[in-house]
N, C-alpha and C. Protein backbone atom coordinates (compact mmCIF):
# COMPACT_ATOMS: atom_id res chain seq x y z
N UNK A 1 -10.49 9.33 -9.71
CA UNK A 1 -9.12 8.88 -9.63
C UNK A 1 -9.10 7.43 -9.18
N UNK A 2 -8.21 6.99 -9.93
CA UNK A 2 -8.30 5.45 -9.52
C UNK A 2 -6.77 4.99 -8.39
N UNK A 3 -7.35 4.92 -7.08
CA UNK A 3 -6.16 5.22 -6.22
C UNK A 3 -5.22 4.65 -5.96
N UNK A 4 -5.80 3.19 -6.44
CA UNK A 4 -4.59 1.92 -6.06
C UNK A 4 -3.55 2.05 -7.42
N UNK A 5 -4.34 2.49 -8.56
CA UNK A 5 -3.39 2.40 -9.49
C UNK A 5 -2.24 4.24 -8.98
N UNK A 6 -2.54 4.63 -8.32
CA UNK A 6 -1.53 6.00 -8.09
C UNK A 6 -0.93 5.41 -7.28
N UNK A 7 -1.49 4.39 -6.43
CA UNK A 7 -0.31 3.85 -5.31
C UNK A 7 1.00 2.52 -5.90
N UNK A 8 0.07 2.17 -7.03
CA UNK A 8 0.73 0.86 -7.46
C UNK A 8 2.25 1.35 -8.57
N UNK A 9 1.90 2.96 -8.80
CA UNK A 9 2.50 4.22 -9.84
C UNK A 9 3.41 4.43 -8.94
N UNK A 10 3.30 4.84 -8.22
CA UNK A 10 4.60 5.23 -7.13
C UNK A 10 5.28 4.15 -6.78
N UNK A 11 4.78 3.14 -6.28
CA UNK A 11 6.10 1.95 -6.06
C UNK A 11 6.17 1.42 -6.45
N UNK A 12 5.68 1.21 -8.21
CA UNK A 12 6.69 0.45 -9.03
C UNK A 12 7.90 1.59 -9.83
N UNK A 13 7.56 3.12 -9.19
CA UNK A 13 8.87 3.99 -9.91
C UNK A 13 9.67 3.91 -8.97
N UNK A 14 9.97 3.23 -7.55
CA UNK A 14 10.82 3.33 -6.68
C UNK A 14 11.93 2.10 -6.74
N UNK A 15 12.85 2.71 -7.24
CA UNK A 15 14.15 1.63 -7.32
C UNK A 15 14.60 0.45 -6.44
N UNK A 16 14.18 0.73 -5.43
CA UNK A 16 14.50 -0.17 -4.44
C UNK A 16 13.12 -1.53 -4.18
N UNK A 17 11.86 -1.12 -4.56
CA UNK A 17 10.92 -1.63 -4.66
C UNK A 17 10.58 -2.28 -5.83
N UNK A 18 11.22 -1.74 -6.84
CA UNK A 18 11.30 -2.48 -8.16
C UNK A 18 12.46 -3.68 -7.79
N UNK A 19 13.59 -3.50 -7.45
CA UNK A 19 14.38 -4.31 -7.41
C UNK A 19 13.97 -5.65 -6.55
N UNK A 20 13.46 -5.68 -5.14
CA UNK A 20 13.04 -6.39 -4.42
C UNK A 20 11.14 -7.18 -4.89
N UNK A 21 11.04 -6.34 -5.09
CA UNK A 21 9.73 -6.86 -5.54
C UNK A 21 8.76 -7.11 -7.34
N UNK A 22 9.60 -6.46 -7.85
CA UNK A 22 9.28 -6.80 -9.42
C UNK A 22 8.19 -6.58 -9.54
N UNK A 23 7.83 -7.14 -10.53
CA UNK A 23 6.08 -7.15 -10.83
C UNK A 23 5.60 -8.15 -10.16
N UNK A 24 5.65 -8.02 -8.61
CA UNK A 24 4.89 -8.96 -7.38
C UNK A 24 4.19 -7.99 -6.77
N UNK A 25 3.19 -7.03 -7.32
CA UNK A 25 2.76 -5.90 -6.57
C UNK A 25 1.02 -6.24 -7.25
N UNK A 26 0.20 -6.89 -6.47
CA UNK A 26 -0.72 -7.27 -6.83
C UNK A 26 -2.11 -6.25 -6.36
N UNK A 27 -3.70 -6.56 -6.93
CA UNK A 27 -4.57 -6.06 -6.54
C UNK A 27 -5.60 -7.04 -5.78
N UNK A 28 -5.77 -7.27 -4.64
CA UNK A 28 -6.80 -7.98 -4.18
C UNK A 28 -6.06 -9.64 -4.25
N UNK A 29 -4.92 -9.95 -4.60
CA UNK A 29 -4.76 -11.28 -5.05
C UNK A 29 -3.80 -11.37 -3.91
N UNK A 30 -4.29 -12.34 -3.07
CA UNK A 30 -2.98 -13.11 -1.99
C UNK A 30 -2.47 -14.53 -2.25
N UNK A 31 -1.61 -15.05 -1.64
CA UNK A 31 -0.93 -15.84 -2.55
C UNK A 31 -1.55 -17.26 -1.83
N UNK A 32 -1.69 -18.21 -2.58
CA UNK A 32 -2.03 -19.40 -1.92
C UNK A 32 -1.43 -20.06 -1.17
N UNK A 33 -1.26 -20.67 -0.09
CA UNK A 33 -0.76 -21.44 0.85
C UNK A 33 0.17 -22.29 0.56
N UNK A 34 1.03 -22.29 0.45
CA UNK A 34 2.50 -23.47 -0.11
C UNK A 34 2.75 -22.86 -1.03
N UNK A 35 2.36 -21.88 -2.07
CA UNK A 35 2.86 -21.05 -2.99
C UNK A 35 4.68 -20.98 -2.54
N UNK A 36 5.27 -20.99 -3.52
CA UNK A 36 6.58 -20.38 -3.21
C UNK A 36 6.68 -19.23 -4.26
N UNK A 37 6.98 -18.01 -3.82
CA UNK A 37 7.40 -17.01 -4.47
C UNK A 37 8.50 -15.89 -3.55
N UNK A 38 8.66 -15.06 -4.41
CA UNK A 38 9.11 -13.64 -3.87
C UNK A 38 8.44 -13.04 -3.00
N UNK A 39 9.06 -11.76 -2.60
CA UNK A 39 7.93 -10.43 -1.99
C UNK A 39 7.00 -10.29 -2.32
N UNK A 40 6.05 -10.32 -2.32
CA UNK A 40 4.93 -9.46 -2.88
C UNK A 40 4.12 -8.51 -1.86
N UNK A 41 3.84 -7.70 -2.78
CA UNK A 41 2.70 -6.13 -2.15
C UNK A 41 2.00 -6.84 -2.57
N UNK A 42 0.76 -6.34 -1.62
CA UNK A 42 -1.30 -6.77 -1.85
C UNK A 42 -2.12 -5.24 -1.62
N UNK A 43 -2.25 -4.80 -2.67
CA UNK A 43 -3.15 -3.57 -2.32
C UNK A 43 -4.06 -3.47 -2.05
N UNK A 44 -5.15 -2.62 -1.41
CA UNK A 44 -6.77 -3.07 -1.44
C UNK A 44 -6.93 -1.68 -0.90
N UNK A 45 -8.17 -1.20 -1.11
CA UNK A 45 -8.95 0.01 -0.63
C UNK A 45 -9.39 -0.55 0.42
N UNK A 46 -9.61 -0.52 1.72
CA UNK A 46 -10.81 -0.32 2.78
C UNK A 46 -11.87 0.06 2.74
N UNK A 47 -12.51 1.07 2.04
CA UNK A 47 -14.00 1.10 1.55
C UNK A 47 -13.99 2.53 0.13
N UNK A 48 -14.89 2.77 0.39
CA UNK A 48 -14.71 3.52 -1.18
C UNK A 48 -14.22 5.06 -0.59
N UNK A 49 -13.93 6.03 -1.57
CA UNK A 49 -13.15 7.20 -1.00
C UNK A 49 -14.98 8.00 -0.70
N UNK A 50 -14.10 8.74 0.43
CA UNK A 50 -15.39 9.97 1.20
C UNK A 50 -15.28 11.35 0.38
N UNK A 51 -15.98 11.85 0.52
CA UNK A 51 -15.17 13.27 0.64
C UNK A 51 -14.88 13.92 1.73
N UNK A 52 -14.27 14.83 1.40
CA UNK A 52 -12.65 15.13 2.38
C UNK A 52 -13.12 16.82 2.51
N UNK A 53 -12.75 17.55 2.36
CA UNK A 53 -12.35 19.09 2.81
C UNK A 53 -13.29 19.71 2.41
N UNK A 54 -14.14 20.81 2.62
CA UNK A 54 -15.11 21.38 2.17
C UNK A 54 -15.04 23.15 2.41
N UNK A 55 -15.07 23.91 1.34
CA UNK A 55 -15.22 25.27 1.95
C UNK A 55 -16.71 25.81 0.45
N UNK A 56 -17.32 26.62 1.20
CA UNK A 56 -18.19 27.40 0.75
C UNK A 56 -19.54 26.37 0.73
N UNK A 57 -19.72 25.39 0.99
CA UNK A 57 -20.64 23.80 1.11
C UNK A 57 -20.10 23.56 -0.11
N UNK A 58 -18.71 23.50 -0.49
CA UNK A 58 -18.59 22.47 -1.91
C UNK A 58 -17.45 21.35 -1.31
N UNK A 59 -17.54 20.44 -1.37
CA UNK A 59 -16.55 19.33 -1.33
C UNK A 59 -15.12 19.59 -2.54
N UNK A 60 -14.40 19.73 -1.45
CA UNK A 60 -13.06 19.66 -2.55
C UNK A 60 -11.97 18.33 -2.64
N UNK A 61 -11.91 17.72 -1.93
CA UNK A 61 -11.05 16.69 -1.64
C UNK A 61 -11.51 15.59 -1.33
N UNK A 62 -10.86 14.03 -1.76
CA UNK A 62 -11.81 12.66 -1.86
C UNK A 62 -10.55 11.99 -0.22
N UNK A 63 -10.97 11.99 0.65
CA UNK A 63 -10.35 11.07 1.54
C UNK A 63 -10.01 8.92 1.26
N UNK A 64 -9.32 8.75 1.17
CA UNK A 64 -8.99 7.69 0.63
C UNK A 64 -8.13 6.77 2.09
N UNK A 65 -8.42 5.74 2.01
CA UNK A 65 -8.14 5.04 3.11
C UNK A 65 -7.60 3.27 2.62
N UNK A 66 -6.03 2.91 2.39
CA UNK A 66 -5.40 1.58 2.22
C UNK A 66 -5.03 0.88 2.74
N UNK A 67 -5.09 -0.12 2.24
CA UNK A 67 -4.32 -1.58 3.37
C UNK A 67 -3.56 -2.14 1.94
N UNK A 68 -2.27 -2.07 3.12
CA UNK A 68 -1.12 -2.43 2.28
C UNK A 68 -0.37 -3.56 3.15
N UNK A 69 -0.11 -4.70 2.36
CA UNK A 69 0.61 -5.44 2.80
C UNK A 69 1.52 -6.23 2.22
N UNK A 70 2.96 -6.80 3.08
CA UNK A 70 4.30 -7.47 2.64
C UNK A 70 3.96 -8.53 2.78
N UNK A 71 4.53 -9.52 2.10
CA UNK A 71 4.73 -10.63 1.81
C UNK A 71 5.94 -11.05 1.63
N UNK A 72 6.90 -11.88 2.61
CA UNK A 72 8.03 -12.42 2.08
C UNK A 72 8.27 -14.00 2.60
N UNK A 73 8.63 -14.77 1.57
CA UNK A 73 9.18 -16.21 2.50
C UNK A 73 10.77 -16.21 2.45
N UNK A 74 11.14 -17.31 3.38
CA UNK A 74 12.57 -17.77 3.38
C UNK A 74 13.02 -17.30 4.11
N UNK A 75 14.86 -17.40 4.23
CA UNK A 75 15.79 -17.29 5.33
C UNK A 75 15.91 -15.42 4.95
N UNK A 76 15.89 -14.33 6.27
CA UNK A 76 16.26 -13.24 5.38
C UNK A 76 14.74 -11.95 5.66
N UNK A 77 14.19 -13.31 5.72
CA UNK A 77 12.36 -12.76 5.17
C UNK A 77 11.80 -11.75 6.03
N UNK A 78 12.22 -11.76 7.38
CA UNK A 78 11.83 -10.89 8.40
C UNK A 78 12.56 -9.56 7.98
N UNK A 79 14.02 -9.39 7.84
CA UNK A 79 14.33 -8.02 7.69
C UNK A 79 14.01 -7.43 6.44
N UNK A 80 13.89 -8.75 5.49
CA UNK A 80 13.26 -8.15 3.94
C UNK A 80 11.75 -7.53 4.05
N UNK A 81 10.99 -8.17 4.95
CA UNK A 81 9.64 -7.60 4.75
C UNK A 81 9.65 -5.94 5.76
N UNK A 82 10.75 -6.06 6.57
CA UNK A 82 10.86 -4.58 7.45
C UNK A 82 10.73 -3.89 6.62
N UNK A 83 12.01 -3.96 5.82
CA UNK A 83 12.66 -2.62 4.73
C UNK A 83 11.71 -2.76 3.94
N UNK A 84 10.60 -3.16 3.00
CA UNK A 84 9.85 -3.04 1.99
C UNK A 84 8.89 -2.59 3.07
N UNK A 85 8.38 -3.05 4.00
CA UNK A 85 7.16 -2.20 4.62
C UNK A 85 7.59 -0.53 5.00
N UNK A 86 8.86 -0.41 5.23
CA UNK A 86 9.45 1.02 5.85
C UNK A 86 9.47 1.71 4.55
N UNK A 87 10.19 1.21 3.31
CA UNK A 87 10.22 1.81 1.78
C UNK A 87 9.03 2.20 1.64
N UNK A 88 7.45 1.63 1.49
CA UNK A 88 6.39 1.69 1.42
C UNK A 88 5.91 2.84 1.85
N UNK A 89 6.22 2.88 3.76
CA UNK A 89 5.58 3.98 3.95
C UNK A 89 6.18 5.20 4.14
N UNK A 90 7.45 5.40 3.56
CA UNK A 90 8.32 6.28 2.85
C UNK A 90 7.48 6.81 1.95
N UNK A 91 7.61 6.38 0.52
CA UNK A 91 6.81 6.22 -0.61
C UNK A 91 5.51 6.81 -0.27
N UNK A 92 4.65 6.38 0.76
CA UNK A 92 3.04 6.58 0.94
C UNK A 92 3.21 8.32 1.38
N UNK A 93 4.03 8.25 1.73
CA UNK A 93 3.97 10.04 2.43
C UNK A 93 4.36 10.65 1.72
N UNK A 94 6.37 10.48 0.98
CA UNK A 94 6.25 11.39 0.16
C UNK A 94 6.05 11.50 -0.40
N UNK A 95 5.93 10.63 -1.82
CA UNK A 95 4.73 11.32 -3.09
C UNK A 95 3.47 11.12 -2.69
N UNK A 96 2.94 10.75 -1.92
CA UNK A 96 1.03 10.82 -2.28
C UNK A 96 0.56 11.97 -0.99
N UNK A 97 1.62 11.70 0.03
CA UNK A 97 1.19 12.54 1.42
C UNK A 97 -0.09 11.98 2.31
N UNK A 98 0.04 10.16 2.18
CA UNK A 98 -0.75 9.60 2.99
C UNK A 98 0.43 9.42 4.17
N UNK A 99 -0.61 9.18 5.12
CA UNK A 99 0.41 8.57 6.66
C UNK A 99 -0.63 7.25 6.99
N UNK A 100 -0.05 6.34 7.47
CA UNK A 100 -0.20 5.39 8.11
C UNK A 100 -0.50 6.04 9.55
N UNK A 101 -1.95 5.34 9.51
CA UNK A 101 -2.71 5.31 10.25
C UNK A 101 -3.44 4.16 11.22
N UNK A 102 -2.86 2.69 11.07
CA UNK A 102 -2.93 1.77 11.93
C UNK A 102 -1.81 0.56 11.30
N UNK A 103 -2.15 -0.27 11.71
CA UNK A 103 -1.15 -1.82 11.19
C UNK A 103 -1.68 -3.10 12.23
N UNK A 104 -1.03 -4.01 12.04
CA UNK A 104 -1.44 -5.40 12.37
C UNK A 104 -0.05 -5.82 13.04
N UNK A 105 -0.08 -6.36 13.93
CA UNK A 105 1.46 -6.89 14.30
C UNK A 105 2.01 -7.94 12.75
N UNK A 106 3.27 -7.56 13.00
CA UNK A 106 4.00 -8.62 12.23
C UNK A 106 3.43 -9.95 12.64
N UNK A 107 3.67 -10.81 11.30
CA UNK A 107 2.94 -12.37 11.41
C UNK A 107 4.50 -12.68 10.83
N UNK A 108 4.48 -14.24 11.73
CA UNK A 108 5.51 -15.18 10.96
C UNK A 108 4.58 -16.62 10.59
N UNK A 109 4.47 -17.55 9.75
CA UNK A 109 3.59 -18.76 9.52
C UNK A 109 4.76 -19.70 9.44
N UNK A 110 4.98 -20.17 10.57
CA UNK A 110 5.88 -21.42 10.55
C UNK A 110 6.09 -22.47 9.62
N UNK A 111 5.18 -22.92 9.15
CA UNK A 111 5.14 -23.60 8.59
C UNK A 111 5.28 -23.36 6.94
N UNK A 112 5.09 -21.70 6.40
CA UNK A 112 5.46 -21.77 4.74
C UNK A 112 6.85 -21.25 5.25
N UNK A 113 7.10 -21.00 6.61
CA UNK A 113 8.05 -19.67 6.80
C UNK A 113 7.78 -18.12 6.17
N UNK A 114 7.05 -17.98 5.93
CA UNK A 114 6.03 -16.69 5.12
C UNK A 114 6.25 -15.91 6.63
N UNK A 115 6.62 -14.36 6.28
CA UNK A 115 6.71 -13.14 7.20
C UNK A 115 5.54 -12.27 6.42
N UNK A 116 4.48 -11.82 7.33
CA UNK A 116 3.48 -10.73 6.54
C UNK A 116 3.59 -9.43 7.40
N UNK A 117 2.81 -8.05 6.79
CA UNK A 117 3.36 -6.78 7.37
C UNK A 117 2.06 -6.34 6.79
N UNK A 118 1.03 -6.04 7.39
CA UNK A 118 0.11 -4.93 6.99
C UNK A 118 -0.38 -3.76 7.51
N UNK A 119 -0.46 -2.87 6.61
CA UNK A 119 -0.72 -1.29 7.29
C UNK A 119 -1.98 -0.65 6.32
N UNK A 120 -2.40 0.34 7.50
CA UNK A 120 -3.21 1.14 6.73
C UNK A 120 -3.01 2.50 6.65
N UNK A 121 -3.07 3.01 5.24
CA UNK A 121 -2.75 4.32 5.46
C UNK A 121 -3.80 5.20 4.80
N UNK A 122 -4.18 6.53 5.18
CA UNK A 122 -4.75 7.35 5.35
C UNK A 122 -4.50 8.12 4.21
N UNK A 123 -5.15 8.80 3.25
CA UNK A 123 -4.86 10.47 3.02
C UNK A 123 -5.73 11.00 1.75
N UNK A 124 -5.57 12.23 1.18
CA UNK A 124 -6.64 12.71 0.44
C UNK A 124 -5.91 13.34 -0.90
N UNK A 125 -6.82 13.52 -1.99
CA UNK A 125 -6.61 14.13 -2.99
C UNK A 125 -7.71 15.00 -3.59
N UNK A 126 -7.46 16.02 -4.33
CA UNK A 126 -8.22 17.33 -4.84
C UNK A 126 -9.14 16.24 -6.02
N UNK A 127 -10.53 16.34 -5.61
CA UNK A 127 -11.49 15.73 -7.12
C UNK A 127 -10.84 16.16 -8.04
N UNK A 128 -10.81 15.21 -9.25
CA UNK A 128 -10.12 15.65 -10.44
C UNK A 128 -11.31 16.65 -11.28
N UNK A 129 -12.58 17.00 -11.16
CA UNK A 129 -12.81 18.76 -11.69
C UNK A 129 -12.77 19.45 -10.67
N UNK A 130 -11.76 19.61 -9.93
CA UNK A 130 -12.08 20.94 -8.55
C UNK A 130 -11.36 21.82 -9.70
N UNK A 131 -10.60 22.15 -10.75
CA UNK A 131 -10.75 23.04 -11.64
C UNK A 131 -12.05 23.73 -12.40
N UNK A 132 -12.85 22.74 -12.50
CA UNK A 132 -13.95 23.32 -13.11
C UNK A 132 -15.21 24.03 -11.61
N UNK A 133 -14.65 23.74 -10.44
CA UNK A 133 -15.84 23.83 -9.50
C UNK A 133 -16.32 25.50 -9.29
């Protein structure tokens, strides 16, 4: 399973995340320094998935572990990056049933005026042949 794209699946079907953030929902790509843009999401795995749950010595479930982070500049930018980080981990629980499991304090950069928000969240999914196991 390719996880960022199930995470990147869920919040680009979320209306409120589409609206605020568009196709600013990137992989591994942060934005350059004086850049002016929109919101943007930065997805990234933390390391590769484990396996997760085990009964009879068979592994059934891949533990998966993300860092997700907001991006917003301008006047506004602090409560905009709240609500897209809170939408997010809305989103992360109820369709995938990850929870956030650490974060970074809010950053402000004075100088682009850039507000950032990163979290990590936690959670697992059934190997795609645990039908055949």
């Amino acid at each position: 399973m390719d996880i960022l794209d199930e995470v990147y699946k869920a919040l680009k079907s979320d209306p409120f995340i589409a609206a605020e953030v568009g196709n600013r929902i990137k992989f591994y790509e942060y934005p350059a320094t004086g850049d002016k843009f929109g919101p943007i999401i930065v997805l990234e795995e933390v390391g590769p998935e484990m396996p997760g749950d085990y009964a009879d010595d068979v592994w059934l479930t891949d533990d998966y572990f993300i860092h997700i982070e907001v991006w917003v500049q301008g006047a506004g930018g602090r409560t905009k990056r709240d609500a897209i980080a809170k939408q997010i981990k809305n989103i992360m629980w109820d369709k995938l049933g990850f929870a956030q499991v650490s974060g970074m304090p809010p950053e402000w950069d004075k100088d682009t005026n850039t507000y950032r928000d990163a979290r990590r969240y936690r959670g697992k999914a059934y190997r795609e042949d645990f039908d055949a196991l």
